[in-house]
Protein backbone atom coordinates (compact mmCIF):
# COMPACT_ATOMS: atom_id res chain seq x y z
CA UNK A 1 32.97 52.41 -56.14
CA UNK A 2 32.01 49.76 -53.63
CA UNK A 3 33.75 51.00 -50.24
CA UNK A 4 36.18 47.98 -48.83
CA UNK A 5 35.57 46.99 -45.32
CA UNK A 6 39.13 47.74 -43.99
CA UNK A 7 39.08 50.84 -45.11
CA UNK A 8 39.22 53.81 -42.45
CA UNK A 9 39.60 51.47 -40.07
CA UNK A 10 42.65 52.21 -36.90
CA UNK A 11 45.20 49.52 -36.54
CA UNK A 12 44.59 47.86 -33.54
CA UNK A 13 47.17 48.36 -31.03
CA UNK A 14 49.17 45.24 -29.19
CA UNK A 15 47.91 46.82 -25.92
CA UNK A 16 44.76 47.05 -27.03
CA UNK A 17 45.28 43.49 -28.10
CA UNK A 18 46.77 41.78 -24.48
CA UNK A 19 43.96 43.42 -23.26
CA UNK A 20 41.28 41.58 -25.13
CA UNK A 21 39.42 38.23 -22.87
CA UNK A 22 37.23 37.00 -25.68
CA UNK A 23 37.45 33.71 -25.85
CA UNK A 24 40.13 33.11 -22.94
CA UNK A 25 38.03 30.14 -21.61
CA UNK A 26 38.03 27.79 -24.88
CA UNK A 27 41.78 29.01 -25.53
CA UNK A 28 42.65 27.86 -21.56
CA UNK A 29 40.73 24.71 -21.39
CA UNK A 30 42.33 23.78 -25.20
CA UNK A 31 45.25 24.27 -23.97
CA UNK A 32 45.11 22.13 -20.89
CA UNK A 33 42.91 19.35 -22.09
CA UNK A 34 46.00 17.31 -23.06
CA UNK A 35 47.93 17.27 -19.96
CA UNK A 36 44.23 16.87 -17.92
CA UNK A 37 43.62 13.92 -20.35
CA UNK A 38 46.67 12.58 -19.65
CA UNK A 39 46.92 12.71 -15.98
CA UNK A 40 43.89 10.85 -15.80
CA UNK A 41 44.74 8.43 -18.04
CA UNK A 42 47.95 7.87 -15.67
CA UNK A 43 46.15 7.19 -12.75
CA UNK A 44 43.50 4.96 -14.51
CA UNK A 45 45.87 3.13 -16.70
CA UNK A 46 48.69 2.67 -13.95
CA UNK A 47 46.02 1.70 -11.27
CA UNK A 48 44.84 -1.45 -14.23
CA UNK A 49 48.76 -2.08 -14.61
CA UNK A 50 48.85 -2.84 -10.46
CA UNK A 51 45.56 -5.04 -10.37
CA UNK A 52 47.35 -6.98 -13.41
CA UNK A 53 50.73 -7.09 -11.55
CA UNK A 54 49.07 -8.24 -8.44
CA UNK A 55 46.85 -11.06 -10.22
CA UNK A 56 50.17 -12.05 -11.86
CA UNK A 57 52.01 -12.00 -9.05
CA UNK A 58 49.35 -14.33 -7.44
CA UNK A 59 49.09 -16.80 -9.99
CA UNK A 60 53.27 -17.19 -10.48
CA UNK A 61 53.10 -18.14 -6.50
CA UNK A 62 50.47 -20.84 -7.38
CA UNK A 63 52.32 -22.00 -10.04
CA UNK A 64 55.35 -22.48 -8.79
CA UNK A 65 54.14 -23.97 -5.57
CA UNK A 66 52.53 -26.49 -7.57
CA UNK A 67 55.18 -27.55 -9.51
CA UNK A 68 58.32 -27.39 -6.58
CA UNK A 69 57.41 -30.87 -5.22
CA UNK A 70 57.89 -31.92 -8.50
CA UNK A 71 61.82 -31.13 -8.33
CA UNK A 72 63.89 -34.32 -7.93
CA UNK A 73 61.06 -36.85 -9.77
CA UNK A 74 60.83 -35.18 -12.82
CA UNK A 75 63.75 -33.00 -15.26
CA UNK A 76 64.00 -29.42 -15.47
CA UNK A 77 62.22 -28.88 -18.95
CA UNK A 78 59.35 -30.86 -17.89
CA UNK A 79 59.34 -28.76 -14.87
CA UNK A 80 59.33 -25.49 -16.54
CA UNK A 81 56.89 -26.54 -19.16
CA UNK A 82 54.52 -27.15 -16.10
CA UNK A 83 55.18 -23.09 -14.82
CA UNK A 84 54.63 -22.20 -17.76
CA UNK A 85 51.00 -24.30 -18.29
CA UNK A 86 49.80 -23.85 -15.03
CA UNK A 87 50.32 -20.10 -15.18
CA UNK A 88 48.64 -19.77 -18.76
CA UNK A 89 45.93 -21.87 -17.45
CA UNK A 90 45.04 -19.12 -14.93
CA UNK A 91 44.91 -15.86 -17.70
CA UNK A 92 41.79 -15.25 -19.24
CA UNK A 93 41.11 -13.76 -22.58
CA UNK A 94 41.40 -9.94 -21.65
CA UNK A 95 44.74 -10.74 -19.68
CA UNK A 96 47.76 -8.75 -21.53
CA UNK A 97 49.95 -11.02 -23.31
CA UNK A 98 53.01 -11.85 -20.80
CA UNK A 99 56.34 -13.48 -20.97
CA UNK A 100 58.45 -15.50 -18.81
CA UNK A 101 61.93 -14.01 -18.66
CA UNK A 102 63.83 -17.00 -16.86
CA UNK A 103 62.88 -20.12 -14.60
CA UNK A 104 65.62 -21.22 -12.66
CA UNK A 105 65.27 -24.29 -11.68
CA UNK A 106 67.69 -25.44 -8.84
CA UNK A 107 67.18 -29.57 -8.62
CA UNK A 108 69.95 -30.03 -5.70
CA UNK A 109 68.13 -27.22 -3.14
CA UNK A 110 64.66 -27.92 -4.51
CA UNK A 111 63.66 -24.48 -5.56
CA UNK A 112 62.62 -22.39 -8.30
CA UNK A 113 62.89 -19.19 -9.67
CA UNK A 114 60.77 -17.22 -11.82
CA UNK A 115 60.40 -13.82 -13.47
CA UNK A 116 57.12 -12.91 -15.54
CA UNK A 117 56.97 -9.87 -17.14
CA UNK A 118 53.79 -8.14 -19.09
CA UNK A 119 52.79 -5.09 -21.47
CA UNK A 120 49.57 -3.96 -20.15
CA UNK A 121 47.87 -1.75 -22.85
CA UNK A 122 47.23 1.49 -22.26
CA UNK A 123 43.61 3.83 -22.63
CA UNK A 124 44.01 7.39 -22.53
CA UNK A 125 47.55 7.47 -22.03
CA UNK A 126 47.53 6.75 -25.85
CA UNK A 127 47.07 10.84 -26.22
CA UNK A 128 50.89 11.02 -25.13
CA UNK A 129 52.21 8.16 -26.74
CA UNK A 130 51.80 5.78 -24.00
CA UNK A 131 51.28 2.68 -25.72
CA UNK A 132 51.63 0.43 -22.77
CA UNK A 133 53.00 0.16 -18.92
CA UNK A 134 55.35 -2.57 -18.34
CA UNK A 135 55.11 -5.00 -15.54
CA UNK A 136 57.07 -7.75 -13.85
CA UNK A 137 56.87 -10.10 -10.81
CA UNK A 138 59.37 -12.77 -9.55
CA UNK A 139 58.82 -15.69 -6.75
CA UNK A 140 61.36 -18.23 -5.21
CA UNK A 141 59.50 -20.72 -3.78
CA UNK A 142 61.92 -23.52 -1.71
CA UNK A 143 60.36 -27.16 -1.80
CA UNK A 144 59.80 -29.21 1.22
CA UNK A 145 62.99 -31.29 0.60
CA UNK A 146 64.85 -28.51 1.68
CA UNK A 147 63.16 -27.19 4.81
CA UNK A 148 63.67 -28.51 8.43
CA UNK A 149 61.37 -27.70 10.60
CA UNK A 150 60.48 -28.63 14.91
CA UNK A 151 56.30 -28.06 15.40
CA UNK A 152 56.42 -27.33 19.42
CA UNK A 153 52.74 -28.00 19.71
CA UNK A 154 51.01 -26.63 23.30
CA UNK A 155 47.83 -27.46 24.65
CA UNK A 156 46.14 -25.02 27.23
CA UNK A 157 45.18 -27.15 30.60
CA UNK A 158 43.02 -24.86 32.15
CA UNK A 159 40.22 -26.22 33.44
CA UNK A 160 37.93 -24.17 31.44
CA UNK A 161 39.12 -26.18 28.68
CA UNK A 162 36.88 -28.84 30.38
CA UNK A 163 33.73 -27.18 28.64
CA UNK A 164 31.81 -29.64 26.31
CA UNK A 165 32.27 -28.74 23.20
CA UNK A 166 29.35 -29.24 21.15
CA UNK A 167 25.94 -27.07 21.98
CA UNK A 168 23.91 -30.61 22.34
CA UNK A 169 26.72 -31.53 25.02
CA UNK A 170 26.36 -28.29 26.83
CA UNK A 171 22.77 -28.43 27.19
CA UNK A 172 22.99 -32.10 28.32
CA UNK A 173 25.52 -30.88 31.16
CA UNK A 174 23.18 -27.88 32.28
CA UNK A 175 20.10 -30.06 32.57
CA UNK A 176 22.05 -33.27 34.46
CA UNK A 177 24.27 -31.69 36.99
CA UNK A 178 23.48 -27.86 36.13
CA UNK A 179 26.89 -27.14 34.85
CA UNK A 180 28.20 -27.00 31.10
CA UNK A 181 31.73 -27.97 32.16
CA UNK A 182 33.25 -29.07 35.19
CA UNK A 183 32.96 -26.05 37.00
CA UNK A 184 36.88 -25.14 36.75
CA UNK A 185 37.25 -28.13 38.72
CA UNK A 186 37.93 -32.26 38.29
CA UNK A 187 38.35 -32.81 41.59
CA UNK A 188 34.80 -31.90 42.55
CA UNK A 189 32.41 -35.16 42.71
CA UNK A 190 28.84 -35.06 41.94
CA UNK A 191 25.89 -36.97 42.07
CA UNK A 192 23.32 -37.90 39.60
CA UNK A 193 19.83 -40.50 39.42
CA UNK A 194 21.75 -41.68 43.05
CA UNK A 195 24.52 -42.69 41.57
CA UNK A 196 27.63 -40.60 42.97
CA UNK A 197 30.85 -39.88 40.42
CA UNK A 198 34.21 -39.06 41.37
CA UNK A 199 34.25 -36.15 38.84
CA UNK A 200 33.07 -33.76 36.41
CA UNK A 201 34.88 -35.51 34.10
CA UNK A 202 34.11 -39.09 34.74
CA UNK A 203 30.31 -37.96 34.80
CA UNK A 204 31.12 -36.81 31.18
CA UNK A 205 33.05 -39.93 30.11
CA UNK A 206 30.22 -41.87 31.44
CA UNK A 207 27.43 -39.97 29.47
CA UNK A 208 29.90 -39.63 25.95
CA UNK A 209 30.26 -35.69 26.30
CA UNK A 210 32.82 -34.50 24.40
CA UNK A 211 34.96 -32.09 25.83
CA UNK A 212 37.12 -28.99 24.42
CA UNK A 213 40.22 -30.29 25.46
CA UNK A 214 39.13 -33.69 23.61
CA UNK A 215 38.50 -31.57 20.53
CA UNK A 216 42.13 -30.10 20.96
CA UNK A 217 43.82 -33.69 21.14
CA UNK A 218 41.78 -34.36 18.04
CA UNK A 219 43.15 -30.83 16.44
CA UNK A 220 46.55 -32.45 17.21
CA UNK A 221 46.14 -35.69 15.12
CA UNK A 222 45.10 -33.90 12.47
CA UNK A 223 48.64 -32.17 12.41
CA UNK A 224 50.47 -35.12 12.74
CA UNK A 225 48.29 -36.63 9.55
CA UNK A 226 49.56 -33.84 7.99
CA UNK A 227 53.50 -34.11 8.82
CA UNK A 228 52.95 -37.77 7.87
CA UNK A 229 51.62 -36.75 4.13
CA UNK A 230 54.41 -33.53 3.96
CA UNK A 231 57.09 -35.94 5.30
CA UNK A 232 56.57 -39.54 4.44
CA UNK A 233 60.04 -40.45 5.13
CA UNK A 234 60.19 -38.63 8.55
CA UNK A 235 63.47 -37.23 8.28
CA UNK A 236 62.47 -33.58 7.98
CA UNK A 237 59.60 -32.39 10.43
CA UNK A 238 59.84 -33.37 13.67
CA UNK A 239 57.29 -32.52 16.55
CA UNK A 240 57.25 -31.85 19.98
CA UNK A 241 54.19 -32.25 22.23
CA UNK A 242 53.78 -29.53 25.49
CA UNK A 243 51.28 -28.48 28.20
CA UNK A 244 50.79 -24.78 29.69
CA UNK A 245 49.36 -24.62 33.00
CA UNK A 246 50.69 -22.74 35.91
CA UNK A 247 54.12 -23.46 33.64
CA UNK A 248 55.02 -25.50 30.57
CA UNK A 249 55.67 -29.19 30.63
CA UNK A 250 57.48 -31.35 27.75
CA UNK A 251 55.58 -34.11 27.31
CA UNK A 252 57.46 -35.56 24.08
CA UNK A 253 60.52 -33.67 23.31
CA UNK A 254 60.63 -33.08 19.12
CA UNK A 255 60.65 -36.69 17.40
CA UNK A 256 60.55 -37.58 13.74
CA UNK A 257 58.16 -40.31 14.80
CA UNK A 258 54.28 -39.37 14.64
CA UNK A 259 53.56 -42.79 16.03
CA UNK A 260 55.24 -41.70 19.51
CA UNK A 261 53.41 -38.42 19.38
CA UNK A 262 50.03 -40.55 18.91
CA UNK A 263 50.42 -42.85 21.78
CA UNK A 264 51.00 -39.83 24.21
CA UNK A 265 47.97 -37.96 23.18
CA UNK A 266 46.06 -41.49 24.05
CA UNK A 267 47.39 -41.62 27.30
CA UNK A 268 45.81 -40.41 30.34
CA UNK A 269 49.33 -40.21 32.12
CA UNK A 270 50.83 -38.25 29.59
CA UNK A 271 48.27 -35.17 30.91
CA UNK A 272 47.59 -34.21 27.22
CA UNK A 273 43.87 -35.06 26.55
CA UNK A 274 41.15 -34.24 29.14
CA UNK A 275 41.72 -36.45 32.36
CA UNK A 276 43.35 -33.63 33.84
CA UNK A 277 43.54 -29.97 34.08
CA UNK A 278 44.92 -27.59 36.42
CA UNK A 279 43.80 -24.99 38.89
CA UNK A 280 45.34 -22.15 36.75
CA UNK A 281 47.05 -20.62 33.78
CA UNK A 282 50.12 -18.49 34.03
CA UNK A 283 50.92 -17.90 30.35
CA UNK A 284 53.66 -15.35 31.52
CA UNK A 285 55.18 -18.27 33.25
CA UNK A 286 54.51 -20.86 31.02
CA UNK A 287 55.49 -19.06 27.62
CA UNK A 288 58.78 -17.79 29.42
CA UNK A 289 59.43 -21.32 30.14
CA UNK A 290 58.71 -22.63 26.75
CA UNK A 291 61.15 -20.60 25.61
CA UNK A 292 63.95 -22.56 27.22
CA UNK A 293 62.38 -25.27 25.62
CA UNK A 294 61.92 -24.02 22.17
CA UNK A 295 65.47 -22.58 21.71
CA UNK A 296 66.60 -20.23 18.81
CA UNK A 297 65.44 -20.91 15.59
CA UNK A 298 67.44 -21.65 12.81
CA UNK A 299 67.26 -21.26 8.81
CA UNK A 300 65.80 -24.72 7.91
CA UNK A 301 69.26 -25.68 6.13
CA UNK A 302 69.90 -28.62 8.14
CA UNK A 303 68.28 -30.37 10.82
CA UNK A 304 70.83 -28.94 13.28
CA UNK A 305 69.24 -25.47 12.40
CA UNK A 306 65.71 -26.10 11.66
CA UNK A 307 62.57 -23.68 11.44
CA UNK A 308 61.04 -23.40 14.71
CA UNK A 309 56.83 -23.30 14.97
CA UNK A 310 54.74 -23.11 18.46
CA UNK A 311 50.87 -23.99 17.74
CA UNK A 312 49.59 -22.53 20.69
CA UNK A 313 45.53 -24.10 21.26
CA UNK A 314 44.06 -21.71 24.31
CA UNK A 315 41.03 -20.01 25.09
CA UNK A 316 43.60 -17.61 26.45
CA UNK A 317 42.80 -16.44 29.56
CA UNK A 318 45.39 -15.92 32.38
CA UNK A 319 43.40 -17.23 35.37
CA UNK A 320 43.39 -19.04 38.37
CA UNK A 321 39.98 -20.73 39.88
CA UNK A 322 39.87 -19.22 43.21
CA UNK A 323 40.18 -15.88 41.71
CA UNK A 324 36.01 -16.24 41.07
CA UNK A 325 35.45 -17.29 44.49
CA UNK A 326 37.32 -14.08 45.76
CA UNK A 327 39.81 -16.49 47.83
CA UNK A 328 43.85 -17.15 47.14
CA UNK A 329 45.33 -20.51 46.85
CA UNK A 330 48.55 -19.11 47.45
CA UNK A 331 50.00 -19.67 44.17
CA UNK A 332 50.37 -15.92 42.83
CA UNK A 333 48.36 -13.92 45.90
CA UNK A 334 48.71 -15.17 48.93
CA UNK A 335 46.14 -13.49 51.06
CA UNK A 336 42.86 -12.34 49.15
CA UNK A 337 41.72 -8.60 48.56
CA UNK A 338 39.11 -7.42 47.07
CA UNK A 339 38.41 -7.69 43.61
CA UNK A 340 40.37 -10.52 43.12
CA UNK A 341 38.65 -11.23 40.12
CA UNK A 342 39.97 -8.46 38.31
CA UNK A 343 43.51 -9.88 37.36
CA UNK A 344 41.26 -12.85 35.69
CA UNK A 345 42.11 -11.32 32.56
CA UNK A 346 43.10 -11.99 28.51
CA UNK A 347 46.43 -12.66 28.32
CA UNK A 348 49.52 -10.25 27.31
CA UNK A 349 50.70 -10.79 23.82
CA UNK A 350 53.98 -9.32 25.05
CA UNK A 351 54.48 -12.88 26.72
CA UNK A 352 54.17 -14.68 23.49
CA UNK A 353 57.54 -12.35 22.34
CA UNK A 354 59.19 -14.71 24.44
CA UNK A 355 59.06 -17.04 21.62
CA UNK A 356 59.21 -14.39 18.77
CA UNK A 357 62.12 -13.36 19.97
CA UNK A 358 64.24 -16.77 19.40
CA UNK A 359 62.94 -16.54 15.55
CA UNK A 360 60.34 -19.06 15.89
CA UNK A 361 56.95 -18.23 14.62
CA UNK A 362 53.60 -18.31 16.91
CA UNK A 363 50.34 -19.67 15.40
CA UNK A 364 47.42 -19.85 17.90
CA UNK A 365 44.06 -21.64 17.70
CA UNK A 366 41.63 -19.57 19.73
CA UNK A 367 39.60 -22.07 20.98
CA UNK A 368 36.62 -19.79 21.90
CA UNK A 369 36.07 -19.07 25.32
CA UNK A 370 31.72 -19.42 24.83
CA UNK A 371 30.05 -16.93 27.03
CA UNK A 372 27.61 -17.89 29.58
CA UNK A 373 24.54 -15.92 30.40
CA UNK A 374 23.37 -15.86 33.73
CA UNK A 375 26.54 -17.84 35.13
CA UNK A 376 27.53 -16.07 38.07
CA UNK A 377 31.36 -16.58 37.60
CA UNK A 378 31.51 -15.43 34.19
CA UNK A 379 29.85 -12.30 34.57
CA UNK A 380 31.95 -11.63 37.81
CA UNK A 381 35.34 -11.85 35.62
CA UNK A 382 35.44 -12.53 31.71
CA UNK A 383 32.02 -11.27 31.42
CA UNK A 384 33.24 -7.90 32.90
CA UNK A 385 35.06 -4.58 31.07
CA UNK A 386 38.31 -4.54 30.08
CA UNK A 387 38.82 -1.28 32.42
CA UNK A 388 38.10 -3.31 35.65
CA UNK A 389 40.23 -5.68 35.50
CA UNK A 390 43.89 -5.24 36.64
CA UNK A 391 45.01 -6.07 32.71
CA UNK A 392 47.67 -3.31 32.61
CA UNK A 393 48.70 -2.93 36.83
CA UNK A 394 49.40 -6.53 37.23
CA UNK A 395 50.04 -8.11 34.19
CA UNK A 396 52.05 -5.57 32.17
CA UNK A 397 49.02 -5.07 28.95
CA UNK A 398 48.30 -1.98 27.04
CA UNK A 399 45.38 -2.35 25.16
CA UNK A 400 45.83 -2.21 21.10
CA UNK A 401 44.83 1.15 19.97
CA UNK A 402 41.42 2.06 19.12
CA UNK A 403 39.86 -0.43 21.74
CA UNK A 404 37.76 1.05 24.07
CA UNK A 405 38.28 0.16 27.91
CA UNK A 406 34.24 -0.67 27.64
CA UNK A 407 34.85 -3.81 26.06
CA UNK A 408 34.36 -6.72 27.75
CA UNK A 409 37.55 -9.27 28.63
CA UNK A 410 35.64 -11.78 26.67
CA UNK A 411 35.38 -9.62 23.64
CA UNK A 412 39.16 -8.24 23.77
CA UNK A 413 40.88 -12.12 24.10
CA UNK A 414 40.79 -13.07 20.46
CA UNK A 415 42.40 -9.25 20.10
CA UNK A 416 45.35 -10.12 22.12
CA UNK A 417 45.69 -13.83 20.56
CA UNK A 418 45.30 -12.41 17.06
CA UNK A 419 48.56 -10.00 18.39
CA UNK A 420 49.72 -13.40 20.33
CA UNK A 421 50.61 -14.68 16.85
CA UNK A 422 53.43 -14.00 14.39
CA UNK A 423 50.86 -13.05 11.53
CA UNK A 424 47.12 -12.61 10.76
CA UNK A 425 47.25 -15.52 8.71
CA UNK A 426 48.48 -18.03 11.76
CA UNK A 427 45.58 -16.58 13.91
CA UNK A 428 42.38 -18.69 13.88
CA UNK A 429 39.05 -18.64 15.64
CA UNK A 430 37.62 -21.69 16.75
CA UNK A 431 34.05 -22.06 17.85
CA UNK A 432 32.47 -26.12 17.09
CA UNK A 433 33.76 -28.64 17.00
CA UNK A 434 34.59 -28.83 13.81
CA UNK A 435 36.21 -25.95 13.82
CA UNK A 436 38.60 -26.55 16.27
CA UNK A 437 39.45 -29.84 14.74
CA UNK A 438 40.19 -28.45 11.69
CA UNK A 439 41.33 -24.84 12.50
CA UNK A 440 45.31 -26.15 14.14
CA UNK A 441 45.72 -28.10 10.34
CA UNK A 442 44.31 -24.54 8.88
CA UNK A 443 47.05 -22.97 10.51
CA UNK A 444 49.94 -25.84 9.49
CA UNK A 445 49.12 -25.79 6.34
CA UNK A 446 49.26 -22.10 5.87
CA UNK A 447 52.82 -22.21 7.41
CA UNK A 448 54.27 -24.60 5.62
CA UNK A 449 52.96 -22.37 1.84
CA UNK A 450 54.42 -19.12 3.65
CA UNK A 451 57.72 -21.05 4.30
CA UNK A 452 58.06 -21.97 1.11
CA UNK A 453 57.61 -18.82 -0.64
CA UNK A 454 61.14 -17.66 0.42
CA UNK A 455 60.61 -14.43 -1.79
């Protein structure tokens, strides 16, 4: 009789059992293969859900922005259908199908409102029964017939400013008179081919050198083209033209009429463009005056409370001429010391909080302050490290974290502008001509979309 193979055999015991690790490993790792699966799955699937919701979010502000100046000239429906096309015009064929969930349209305070929601399909969250992660975005954008807004627009009259502002006009400087601009001065005569001029600056009137603080005038026109397109009828935007120096002067108090603000930028007299310039610039004097210029801001309601903005054009150094030739001119030191050269610094963003501080936002055009190799009065001062220079002992600074003292005052100025300003995106660098020109309307424009996206 064949012998069974169970037979004789000793039960096994459940101690005997726990105590058995065969195939612990496949058990463990079957066991958490579903959870591991789907943690991964969370991060990857909720990580494609936030690059959808921000692309969404994105497009919803472009659409709506496009289709708010519509509100008034055409009727709601045609309005909405516009949202609607605009935004579908900006998916793409592996975009999750979305839906709007309401458009208010509100034709009396020229805004709309939108919601957009989405079902964003899910990979390996499908092991859990995650089919798909829901996402939404909303936007109120307010239209520019609701918005009332004063544009305090300074320009910086130091006499650095005076620097020609194209390479080729630089150059032509250095080899005529052996100076790219007028030497911090326009009071200065020089002579050229025997034939004697008054001043740096009629020498470069004479020879058609365009100067920085020509450029900056031009910056300005370029604004007031654009009030003139974002408020043909003039009733909404007004602007207000100013100077900083060793203080601020109001040149044209804020006017609806961009014709008055063009005939004072042409005008010698009005001390805008670059006939003149002055021995310093005290931005903690100037900005502190602005303020009780500017005033508090208001909400834009009504043009009794309008949005305040400053554009601020500078190559922002606090100085004062005679602080390179180591001797006082009794405006701020009245007997010279030594090192006299070392409060020639960057200026203190916490000045420009003079302004933040009434509500009204700061947008600055850096207008770069070019450095000059072997010039003896740049190397002296903005040419020099930040740690000897008399930034933080006389003029109240603390450098932004992370900056070492080692870097030069020239370097660290477009770090305290940038800080100057109310946001990164009303900071702008300006180096050519061109630049410069176009860099102030840069900044406008990017106002006027942030004002108008109220959510």
């Amino acid at each position: 009789m064949t012998k069974l193979p169970w037979k004789n055999k000793k039960p096994i015991s459940l101690a005997a059992l726990l105590a058995n690790r065969s195939g612990n490993i496949a058990l463990t790792f079957a066991i958490l293969l579903v959870p591991l699966i789907t943690a991964v799955g969370m991060s990857l699937d909720f990580a494609r859900a936030y690059n959808v919701r921000s692309k969404m979010q994105a497009n919803l502000d472009a659409a709506l922005l496009a289709a708010v100046k519509n509100v008034g000239t055409k009727d709601s429906q045609a309005i909405e259908t516009q949202v609607k096309d605009w935004f579908a015009a900006q998916a793409d064929l592996n975009d999750p199908l979305y839906s709007f969930q309401n458009i208010d349209i509100d034709t009396t305070g020229h805004s709309i409102t939108a919601t957009a929601t989405a079902a964003v399909p899910t990979t390996l969250l499908k092991i859990a029964n995650v089919e798909t992660v829901d996402v939404a975005v909303s936007t109120s954008v307010s239209g520019p017939g609701e918005n009332y807004l004063n544009v305090y627009v300074v320009l910086d009259k130091s006499a650095s400013m005076l620097l020609a502002a194209t390479a080729s006009g630089q150059t032509k400087m250095r080899s005529m008179i052996g100076c790219e601009f007028a030497c911090h001065s326009t009071n200065e005569g020089v002579s050229y081919k025997n034939t004697w001029y008054s001043s740096y600056y009629s020498f470069a009137k004479k020879y058609d050198i365009q100067l920085r603080a020509d450029v900056s005038v031009d910056a300005v026109s370029e604004v007031l083209d654009l009030i003139d397109v974002a408020d043909s009828t003039h009733k909404r935007i007004k602007v207000g033209l100013y100077t900083a120096g060793m203080t601020a002067t109001e040149v044209l108090a804020p006017t609806f009429s961009t014709s008055k603000a063009r005939k004072k930028l042409a005008a010698n007299s009005a001390g805008l463009n670059s006939a003149t310039s002055e021995e310093a610039t005290f931005f903690d004097y100037s900005l502190d005056k602005l303020k009780t210029m500017v005033g508090p801001a208001g909400d834009g309601s009504s043009a009794s409370s309008p949005l305040k903005l400053v554009l601020l054009l500078t190559d922002g150094v606090q100085s004062e001429r005679n602080w390179i030739h180591e001797a006082s001119s009794g405006f701020r030191f009245p007997t010279a010391t030594n090192q006299l050269s070392s409060v020639l610094t960057p200026l203190n963003p916490d000045w420009c909080g003079y302004l933040k501080g009434l509500n009204a936002s700061v947008g600055v055009l850096y207008t770069k302050y070019l450095p000059l190799s072997g010039d003896w009065g740049y190397e002296k001062t903005v040419g020099q490290p930040m740690s000897t220079s008399r930034y933080k002992s006389v003029w109240g600074g603390t450098m932004v974290a992370g900056v070492s003292s080692k870097t030069t005052r020239h370097a660290y100025i477009p770090i305290a502008l940038e800080a100057c300003a109310s946001s990164d995106d009303l900071f702008i660098s300006a180096n050519s001509s061109d630049e410069i020109s176009t860099g102030l309307s840069a900044i406008f424009q990017q106002y006027l979309s942030n004002i108008r996206l109220t959510n």
